[in-house]
N, C-alpha and C. Protein backbone atom coordinates (compact mmCIF):
# COMPACT_ATOMS: atom_id res chain seq x y z
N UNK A 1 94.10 60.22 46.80
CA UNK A 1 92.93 59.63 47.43
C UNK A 1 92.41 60.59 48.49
N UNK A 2 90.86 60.97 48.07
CA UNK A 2 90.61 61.83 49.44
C UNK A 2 89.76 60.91 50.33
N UNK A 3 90.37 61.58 51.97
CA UNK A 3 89.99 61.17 53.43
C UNK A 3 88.34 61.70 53.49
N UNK A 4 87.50 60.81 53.84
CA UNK A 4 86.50 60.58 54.28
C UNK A 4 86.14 60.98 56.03
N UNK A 5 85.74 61.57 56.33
CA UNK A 5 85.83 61.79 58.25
C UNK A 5 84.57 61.54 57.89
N UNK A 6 84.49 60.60 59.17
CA UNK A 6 83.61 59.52 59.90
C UNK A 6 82.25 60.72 60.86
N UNK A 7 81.15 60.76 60.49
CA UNK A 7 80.67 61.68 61.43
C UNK A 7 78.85 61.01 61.75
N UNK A 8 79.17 60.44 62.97
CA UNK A 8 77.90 59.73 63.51
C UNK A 8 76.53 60.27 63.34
N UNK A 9 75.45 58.96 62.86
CA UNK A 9 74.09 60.12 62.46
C UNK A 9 73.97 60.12 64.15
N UNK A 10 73.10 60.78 64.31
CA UNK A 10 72.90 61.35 65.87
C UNK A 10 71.27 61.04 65.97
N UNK A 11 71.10 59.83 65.92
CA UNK A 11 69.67 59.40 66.33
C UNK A 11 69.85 59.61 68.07
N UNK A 12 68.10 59.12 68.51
CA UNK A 12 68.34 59.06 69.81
C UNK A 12 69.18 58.30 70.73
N UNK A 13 69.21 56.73 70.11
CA UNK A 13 69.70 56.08 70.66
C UNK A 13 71.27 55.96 71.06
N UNK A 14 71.82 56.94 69.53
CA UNK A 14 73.37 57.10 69.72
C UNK A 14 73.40 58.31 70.53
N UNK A 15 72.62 59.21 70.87
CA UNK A 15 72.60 60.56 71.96
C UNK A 15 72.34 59.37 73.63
N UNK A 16 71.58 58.98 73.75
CA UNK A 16 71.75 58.29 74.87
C UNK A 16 72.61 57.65 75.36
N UNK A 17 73.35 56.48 74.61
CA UNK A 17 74.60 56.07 74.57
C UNK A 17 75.86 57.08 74.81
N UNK A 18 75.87 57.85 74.44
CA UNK A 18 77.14 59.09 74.86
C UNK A 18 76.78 59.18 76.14
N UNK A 19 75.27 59.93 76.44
CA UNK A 19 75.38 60.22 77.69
C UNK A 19 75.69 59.40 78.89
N UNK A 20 75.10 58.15 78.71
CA UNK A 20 75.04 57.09 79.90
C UNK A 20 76.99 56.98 79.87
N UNK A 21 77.69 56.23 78.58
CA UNK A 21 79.08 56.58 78.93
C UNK A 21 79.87 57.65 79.44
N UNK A 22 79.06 58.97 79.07
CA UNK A 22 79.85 60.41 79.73
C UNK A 22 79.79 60.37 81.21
N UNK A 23 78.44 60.16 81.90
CA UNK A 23 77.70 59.23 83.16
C UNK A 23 78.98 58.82 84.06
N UNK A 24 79.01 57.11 82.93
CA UNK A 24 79.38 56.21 83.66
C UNK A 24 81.34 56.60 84.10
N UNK A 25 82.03 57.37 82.75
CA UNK A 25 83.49 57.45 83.44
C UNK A 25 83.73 57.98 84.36
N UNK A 26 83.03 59.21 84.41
CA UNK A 26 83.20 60.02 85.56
C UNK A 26 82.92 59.45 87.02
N UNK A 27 82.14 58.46 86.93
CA UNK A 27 81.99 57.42 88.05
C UNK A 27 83.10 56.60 88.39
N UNK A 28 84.11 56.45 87.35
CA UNK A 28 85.09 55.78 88.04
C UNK A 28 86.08 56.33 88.77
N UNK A 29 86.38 57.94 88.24
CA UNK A 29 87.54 58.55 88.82
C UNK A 29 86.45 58.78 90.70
N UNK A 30 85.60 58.58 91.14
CA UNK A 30 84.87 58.45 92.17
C UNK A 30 85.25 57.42 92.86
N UNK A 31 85.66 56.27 91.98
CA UNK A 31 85.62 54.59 92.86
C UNK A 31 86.43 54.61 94.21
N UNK A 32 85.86 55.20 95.54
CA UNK A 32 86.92 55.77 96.04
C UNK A 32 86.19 54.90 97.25
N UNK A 33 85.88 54.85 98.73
CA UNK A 33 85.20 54.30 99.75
C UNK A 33 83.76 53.73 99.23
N UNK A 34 82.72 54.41 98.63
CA UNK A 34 81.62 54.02 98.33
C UNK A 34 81.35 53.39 97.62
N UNK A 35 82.02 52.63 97.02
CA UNK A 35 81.76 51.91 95.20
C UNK A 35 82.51 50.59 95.55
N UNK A 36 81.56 49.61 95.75
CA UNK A 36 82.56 48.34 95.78
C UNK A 36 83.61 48.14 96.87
N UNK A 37 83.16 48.50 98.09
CA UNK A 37 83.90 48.81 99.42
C UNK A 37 83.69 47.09 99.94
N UNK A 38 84.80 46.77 100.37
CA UNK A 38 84.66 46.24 101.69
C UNK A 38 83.96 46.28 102.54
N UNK A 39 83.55 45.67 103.58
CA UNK A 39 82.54 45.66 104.84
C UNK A 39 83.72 46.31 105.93
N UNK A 40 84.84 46.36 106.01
CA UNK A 40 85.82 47.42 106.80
C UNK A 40 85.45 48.79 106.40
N UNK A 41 85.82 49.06 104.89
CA UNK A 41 85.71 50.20 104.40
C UNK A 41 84.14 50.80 104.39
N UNK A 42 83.38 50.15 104.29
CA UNK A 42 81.86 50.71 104.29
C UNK A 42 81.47 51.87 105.94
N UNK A 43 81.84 50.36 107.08
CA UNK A 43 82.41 50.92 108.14
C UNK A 43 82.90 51.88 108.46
N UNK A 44 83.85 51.87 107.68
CA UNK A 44 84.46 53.13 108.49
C UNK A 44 84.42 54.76 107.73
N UNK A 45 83.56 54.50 106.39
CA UNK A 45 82.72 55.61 106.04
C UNK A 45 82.06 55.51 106.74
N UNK A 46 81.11 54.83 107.29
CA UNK A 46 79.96 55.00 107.70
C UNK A 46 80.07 55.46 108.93
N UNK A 47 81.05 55.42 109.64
CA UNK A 47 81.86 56.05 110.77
C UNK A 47 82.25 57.50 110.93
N UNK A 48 82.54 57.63 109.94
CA UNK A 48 82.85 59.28 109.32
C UNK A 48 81.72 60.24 109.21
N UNK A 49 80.40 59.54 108.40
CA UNK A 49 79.50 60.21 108.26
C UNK A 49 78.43 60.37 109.06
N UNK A 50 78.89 59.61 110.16
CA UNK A 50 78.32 59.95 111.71
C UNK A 50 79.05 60.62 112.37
N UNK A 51 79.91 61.07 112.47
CA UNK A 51 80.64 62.11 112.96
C UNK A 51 80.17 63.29 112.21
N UNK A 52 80.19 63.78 111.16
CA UNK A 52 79.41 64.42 110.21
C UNK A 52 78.24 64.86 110.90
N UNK A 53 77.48 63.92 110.48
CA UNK A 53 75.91 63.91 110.92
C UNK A 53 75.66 64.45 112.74
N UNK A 54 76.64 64.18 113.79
CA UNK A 54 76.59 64.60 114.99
C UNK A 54 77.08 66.07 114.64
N UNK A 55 78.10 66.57 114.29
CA UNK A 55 78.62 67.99 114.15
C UNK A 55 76.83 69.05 113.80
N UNK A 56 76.35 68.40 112.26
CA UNK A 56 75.77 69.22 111.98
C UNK A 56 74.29 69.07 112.64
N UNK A 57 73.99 68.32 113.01
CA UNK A 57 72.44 68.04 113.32
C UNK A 57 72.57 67.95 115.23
N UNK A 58 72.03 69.01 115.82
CA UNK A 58 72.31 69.19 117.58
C UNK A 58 71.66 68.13 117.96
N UNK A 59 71.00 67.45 117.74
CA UNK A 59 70.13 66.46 118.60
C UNK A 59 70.44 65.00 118.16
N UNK A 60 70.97 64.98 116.57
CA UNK A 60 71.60 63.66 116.06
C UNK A 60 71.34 62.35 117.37
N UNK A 61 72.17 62.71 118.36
CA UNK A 61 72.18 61.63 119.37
C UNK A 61 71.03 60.93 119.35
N UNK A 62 69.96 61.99 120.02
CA UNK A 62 68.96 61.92 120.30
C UNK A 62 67.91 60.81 119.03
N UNK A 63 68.13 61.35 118.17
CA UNK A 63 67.72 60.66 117.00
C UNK A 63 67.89 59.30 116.99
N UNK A 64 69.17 58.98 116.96
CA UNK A 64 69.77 57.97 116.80
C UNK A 64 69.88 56.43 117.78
N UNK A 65 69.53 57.30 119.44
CA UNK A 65 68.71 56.62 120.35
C UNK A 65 67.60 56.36 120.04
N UNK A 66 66.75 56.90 119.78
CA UNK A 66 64.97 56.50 119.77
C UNK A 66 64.92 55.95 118.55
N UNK A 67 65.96 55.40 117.62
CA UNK A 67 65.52 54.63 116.59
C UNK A 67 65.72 53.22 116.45
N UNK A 68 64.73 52.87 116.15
CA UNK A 68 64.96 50.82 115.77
C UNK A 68 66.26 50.54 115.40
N UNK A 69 66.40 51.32 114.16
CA UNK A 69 67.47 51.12 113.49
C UNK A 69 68.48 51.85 112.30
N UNK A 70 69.26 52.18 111.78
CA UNK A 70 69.31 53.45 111.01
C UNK A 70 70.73 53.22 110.12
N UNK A 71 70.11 53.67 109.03
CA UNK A 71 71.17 53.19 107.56
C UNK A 71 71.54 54.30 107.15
N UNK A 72 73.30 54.18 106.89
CA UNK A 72 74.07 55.33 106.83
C UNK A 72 74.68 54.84 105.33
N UNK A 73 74.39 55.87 104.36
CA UNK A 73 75.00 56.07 103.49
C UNK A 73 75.84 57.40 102.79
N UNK A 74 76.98 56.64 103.32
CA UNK A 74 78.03 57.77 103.36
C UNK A 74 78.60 58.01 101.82
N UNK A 75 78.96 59.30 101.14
CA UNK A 75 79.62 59.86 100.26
C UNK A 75 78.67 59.14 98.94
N UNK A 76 77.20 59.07 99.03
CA UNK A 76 76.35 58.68 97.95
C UNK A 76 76.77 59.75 96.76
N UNK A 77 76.88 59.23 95.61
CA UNK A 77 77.27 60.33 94.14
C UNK A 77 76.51 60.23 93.41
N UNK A 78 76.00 61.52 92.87
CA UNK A 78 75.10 61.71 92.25
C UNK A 78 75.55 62.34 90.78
N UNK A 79 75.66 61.93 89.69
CA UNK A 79 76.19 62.60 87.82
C UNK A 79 74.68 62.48 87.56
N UNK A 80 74.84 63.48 86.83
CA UNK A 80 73.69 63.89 85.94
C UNK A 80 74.67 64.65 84.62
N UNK A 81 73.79 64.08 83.22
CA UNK A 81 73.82 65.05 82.01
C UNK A 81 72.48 64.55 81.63
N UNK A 82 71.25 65.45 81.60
CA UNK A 82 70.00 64.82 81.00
C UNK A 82 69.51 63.77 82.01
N UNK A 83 70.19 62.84 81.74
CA UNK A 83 69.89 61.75 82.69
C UNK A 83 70.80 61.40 83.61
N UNK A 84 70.03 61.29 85.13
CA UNK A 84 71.11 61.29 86.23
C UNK A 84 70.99 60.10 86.87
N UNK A 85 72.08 59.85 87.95
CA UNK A 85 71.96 58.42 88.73
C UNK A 85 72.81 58.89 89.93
N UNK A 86 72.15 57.92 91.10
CA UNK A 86 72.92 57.79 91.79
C UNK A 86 73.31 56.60 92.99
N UNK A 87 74.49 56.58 93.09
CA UNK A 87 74.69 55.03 93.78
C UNK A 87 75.70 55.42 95.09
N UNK A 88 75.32 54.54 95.89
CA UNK A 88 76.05 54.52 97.12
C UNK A 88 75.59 53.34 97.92
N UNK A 89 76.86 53.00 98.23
CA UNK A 89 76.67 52.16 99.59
C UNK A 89 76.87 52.20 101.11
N UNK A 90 75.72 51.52 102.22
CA UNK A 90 76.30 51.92 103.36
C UNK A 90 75.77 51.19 104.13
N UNK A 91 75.47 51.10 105.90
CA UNK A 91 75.65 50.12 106.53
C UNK A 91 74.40 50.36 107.56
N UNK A 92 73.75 49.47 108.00
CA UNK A 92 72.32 49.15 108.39
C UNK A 92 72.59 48.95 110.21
N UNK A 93 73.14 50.05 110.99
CA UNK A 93 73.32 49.59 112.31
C UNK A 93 72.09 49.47 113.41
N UNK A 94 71.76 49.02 114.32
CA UNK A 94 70.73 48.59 115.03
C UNK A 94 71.88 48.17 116.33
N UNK A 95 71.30 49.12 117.61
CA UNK A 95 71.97 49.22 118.81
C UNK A 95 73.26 49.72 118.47
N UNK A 96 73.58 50.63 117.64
CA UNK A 96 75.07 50.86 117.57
C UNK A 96 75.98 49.49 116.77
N UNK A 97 75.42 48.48 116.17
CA UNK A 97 76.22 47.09 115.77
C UNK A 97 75.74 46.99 114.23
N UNK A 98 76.87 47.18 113.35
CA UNK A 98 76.43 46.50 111.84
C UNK A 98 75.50 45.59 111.82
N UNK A 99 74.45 45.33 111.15
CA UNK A 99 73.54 44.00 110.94
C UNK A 99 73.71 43.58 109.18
N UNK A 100 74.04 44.77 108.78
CA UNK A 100 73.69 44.29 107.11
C UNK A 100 74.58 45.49 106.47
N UNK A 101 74.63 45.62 105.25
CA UNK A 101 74.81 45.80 104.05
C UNK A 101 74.17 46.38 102.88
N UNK A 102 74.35 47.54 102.76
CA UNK A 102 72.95 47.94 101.46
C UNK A 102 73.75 48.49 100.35
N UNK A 103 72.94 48.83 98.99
CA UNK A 103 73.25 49.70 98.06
C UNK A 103 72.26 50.70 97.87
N UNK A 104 72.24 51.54 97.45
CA UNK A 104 71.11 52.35 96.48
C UNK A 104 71.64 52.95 95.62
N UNK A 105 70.38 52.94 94.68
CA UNK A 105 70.66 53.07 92.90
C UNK A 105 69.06 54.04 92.82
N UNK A 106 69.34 54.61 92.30
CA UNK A 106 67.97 55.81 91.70
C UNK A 106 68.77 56.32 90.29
N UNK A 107 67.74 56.59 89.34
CA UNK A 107 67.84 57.48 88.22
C UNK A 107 67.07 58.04 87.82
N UNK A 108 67.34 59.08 87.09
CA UNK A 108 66.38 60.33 87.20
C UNK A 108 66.32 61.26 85.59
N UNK A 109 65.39 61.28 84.98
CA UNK A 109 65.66 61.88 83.13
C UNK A 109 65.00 63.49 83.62
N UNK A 110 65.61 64.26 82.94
CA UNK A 110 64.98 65.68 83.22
C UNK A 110 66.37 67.07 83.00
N UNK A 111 65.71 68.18 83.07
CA UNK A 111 66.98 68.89 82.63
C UNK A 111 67.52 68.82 83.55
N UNK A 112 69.01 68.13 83.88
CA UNK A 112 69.99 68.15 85.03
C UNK A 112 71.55 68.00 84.71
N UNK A 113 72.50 68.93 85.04
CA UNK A 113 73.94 68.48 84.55
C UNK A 113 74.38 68.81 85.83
N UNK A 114 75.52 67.90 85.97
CA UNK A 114 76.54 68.20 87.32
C UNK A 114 76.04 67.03 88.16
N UNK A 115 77.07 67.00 89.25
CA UNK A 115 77.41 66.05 90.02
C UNK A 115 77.78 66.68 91.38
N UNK A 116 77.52 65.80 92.41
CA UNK A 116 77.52 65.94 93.86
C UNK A 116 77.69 64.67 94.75
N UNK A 117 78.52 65.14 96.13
CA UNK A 117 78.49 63.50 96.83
C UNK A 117 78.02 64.27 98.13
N UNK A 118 76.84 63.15 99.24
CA UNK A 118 76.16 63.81 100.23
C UNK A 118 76.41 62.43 100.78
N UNK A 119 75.57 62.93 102.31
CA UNK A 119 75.56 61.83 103.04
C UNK A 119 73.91 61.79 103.29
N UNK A 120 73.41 60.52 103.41
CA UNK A 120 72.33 59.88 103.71
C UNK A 120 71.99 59.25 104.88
N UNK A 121 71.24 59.25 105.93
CA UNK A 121 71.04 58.73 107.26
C UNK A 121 69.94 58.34 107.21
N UNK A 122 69.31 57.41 107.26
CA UNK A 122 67.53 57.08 107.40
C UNK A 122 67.92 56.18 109.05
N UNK A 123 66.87 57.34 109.65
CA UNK A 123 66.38 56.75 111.04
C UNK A 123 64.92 56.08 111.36
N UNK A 124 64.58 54.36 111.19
CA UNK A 124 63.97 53.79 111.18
C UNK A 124 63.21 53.97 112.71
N UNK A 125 62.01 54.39 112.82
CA UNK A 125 61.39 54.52 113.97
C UNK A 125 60.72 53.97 114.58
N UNK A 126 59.81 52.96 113.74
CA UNK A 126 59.19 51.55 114.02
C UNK A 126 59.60 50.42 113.80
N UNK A 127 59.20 49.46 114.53
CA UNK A 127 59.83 48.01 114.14
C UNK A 127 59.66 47.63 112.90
N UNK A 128 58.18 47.95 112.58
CA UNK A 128 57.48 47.31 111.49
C UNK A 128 58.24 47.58 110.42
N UNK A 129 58.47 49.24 110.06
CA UNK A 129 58.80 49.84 109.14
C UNK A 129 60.53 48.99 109.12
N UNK A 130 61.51 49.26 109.83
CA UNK A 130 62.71 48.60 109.76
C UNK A 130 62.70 46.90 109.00
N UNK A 131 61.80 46.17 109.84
CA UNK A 131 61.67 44.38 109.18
C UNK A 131 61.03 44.78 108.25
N UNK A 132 59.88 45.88 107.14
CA UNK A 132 59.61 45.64 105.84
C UNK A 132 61.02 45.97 105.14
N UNK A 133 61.94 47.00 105.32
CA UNK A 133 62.76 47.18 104.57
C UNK A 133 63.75 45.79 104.58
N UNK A 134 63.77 45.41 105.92
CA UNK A 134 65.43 44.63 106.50
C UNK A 134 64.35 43.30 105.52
N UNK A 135 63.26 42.76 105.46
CA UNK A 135 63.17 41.68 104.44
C UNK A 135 62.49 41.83 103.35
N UNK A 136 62.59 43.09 102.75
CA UNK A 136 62.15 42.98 101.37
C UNK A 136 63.31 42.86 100.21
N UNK A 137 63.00 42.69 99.78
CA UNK A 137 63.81 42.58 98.18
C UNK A 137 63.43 43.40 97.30
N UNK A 138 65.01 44.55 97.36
CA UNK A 138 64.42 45.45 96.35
C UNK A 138 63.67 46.22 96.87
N UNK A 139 63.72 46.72 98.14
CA UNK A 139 62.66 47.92 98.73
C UNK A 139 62.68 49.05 97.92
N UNK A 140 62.32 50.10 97.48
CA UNK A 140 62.11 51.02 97.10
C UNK A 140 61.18 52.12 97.69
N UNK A 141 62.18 53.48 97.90
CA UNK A 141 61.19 54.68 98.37
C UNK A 141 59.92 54.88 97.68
N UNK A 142 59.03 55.55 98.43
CA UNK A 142 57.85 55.91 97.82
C UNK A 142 56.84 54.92 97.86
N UNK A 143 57.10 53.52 97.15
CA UNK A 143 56.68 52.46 96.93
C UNK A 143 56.55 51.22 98.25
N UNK A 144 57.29 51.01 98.37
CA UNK A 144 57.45 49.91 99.89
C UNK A 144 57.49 50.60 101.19
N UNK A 145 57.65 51.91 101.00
CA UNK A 145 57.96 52.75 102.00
C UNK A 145 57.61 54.18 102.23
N UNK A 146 56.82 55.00 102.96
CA UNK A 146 57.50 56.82 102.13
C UNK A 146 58.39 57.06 103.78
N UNK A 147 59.09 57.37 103.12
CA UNK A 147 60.43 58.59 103.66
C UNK A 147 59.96 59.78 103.69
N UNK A 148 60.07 60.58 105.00
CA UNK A 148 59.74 62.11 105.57
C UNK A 148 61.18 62.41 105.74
N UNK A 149 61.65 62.89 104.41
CA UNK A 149 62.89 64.25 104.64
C UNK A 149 62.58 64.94 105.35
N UNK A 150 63.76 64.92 106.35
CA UNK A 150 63.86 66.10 107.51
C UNK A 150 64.24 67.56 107.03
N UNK A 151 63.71 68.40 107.34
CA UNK A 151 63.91 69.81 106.93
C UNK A 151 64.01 70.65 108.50
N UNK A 152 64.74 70.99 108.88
CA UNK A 152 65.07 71.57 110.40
C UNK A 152 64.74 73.30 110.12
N UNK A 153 63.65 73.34 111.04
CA UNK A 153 64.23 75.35 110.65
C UNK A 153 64.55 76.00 111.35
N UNK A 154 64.18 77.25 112.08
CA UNK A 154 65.18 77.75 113.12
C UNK A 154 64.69 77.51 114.32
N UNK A 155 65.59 77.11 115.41
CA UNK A 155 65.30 76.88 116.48
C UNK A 155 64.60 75.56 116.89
N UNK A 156 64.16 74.77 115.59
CA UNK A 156 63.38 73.32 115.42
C UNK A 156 64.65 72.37 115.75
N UNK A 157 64.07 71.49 116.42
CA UNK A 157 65.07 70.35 116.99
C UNK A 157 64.54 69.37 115.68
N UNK A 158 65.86 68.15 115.78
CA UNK A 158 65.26 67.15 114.96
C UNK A 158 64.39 66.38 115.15
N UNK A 159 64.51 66.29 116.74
CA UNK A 159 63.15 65.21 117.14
C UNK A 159 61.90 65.45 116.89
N UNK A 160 61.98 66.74 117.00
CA UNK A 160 60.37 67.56 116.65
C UNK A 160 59.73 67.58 115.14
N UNK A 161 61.26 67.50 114.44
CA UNK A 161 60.56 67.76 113.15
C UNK A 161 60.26 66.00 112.32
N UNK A 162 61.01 65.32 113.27
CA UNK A 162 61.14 63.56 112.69
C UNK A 162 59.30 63.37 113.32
N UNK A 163 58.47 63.83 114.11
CA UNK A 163 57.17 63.45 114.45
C UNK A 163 57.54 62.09 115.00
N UNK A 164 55.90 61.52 114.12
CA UNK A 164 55.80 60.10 114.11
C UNK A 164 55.87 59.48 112.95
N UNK A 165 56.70 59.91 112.02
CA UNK A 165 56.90 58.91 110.87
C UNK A 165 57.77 58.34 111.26
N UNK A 166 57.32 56.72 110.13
CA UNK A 166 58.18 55.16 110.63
C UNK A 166 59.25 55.63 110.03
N UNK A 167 59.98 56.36 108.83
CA UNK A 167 61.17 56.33 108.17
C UNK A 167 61.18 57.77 107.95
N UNK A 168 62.26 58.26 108.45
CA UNK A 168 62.76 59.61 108.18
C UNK A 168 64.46 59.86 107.16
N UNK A 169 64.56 60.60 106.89
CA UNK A 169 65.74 61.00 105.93
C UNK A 169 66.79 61.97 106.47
N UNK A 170 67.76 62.28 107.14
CA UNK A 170 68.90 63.53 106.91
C UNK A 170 69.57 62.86 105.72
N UNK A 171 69.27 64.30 104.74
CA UNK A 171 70.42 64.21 103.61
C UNK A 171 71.29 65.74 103.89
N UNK A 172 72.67 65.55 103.82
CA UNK A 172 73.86 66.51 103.89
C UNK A 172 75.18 66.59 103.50
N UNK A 173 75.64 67.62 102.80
CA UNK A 173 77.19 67.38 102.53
C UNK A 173 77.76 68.27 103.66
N UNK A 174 79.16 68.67 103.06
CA UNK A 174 79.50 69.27 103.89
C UNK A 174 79.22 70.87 104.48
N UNK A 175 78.27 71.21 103.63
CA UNK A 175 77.82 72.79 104.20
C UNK A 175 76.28 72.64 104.59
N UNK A 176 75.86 71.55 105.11
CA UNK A 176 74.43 71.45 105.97
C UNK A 176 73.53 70.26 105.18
N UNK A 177 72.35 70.27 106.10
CA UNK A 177 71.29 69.89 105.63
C UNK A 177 70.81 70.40 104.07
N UNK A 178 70.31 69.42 103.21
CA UNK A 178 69.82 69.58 102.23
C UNK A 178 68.03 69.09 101.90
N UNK A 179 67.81 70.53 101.67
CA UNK A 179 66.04 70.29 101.75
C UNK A 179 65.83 69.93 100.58
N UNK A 180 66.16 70.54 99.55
CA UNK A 180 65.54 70.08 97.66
C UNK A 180 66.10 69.01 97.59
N UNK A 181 65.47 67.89 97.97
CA UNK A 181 65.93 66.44 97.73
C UNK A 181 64.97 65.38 97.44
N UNK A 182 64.66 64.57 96.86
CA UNK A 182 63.67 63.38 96.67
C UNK A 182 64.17 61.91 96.92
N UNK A 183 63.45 61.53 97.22
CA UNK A 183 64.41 59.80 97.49
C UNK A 183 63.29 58.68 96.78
N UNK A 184 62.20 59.76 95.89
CA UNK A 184 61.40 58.98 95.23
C UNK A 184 62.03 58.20 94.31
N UNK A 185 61.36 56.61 94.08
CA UNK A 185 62.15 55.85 93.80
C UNK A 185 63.39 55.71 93.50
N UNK A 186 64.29 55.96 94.57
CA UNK A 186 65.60 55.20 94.78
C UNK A 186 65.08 53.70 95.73
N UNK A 187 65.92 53.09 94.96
CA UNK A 187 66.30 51.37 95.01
C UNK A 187 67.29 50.55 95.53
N UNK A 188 66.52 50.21 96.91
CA UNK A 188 67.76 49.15 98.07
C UNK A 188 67.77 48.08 98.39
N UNK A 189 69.18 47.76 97.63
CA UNK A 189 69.21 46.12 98.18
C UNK A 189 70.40 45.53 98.94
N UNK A 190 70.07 44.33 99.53
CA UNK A 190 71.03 43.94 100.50
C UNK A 190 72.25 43.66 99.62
N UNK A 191 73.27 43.62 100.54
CA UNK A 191 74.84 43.20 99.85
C UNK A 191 74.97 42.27 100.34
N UNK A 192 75.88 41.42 99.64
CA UNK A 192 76.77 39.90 100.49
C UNK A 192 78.31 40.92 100.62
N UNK A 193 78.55 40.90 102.20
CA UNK A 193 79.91 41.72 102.66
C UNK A 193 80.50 40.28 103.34
């Protein structure tokens, strides 16, 4: 009796399916502080990546005083094959005190492979801008909001370069600020912690 080997037609839909699973495992060997954390554990990333964020950014403080309010999302991961995503969770402080709970989720189709984990800081500068995000449902960049990524250059402080926009961005891993970044539609919603 001859063996038959099994060999998948390769429409689109079975090419997509690989990828989103190739995607999604590699997301689990990640499940580490950011994925399904505790309200301790969110904390105390989010603790970390303010320490972070003070090392690399000289004026951080400064920032972080003159703002309403400011959401730290620590060790956000980003996989890409073709199609990329990325998710992280982190914590919404106002006066230095937890108030809330967030996620964000963005995905992205285009030529892209590889993976990265950064940290995210949005320093809310107006009231207004902070209560559209703190009561919308489902806020989304670009859309409910635009975000002014900070880009620092030499000798530029952060305060100078944050202006007067209501919502600003530091994105960074561990070797600096990161300018080639978009936060166009990425998608935030509250958590129950």
């Amino acid at each position: 009796m001859k063996r038959k080997r099994f060999i998948p037609d390769w429409n689109f839909s079975n090419a997509l399916c690989f990828m989103m699973v190739a995607l999604l495992l590699p997301g689990g060997l990640f499940s580490g502080q950011a994925y399904g954390g505790t309200a301790k554990e969110i904390d105390s990333s989010a603790d970390a990546a303010m320490d972070r964020f003070y090392k690399i950014v000289t004026d951080a403080r400064k920032v972080v005083k003159r703002s309403k309010g400011v959401l730290i999302l620590p060790n956000v991961i980003k996989g890409a094959l073709v199609i990329g995503g990325e998710y992280g969770e982190g914590a919404m402080r106002i006066d230095g005190e937890t108030v809330d709970y967030y996620n964000m989720i963005s995905v992205s189709v285009g030529l892209q492979i590889g993976g990265q984990a950064k940290d995210i800081i949005f320093a809310f500068n107006s009231s207004y801008a902070l209560n559209e995000f703190r009561n919308g449902k489902g806020w989304e960049a670009g859309v409910d909001g635009n975000v002014a990524l900070i880009k620092i250059g030499a000798g530029e402080s952060a305060i100078t370069a944050m202006g007067k926009a209501p919502i600003v961005a530091f994105i960074f891993d561990v070797k600096g600020l990161i300018a080639d970044f978009s936060l166009k539609g990425a998608k935030f919603s509250k958590l129950d912690k």
